[in-house]
Protein backbone atom coordinates (compact mmCIF):
# COMPACT_ATOMS: atom_id res chain seq x y z
CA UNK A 1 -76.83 -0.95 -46.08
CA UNK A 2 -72.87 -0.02 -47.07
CA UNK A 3 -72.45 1.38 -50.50
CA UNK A 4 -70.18 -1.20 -52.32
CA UNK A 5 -66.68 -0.52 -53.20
CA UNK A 6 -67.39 -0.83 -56.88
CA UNK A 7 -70.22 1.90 -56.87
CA UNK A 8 -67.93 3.93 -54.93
CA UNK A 9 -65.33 3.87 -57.30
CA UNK A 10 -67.63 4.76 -60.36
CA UNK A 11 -69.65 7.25 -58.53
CA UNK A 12 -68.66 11.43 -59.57
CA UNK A 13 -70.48 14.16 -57.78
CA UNK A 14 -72.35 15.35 -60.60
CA UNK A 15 -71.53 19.17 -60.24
CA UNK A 16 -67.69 18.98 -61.24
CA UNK A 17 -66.80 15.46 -61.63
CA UNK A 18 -64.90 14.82 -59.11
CA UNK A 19 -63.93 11.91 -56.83
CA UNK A 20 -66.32 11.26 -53.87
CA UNK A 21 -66.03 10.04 -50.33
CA UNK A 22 -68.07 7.79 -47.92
CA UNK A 23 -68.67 9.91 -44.83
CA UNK A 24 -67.10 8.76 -41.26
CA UNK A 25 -71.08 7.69 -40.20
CA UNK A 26 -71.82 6.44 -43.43
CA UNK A 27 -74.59 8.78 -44.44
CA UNK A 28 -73.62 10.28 -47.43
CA UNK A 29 -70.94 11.18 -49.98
CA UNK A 30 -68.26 14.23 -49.75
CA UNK A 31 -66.98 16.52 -52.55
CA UNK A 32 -63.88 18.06 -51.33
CA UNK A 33 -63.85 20.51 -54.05
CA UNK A 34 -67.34 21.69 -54.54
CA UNK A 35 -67.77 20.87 -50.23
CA UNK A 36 -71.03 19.10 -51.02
CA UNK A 37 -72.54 16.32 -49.14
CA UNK A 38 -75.32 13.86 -51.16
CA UNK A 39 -76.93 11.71 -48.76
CA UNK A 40 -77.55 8.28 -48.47
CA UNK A 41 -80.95 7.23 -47.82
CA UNK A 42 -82.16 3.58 -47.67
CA UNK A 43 -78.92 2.66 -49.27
CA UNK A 44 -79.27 4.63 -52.34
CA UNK A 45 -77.20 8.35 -52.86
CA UNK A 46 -79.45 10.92 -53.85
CA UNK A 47 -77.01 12.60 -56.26
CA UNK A 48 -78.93 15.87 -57.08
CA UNK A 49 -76.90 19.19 -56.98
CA UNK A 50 -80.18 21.02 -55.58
CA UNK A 51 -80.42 18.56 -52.27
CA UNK A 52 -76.78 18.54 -51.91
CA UNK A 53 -75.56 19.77 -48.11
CA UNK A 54 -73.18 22.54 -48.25
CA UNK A 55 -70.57 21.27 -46.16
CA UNK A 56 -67.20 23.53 -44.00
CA UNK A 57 -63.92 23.08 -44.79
CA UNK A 58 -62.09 21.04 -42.50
């Protein structure tokens, strides 16, 4: 199951706030400024800062 646009739009990663992306494969959200992944499981982000993935800068 996609994440809608309209949850994407009002979702923030919870550590600074900022805007978050859908990754390529679908499997979780981006922070480019904290470089945090939250996944996506069953359909639903799990937005907490202490299962976040640390992700590498592009």
């Amino acid at each position: 199951m996609l994440l809608s646009g309209e949850l994407l739009d009002i979702l923030a990663c919870p550590k600074c706030k900022g805007d978050l992306t859908l990754t390529e494969r679908g499997d979780g959200l981006t922070c480019g400024t904290c470089m945090l992944m939250y996944s996506i499981e069953g359909g639903v982000p799990v937005m907490l800062i202490d299962d976040a993935i640390p992700t590498k800068a592009s």
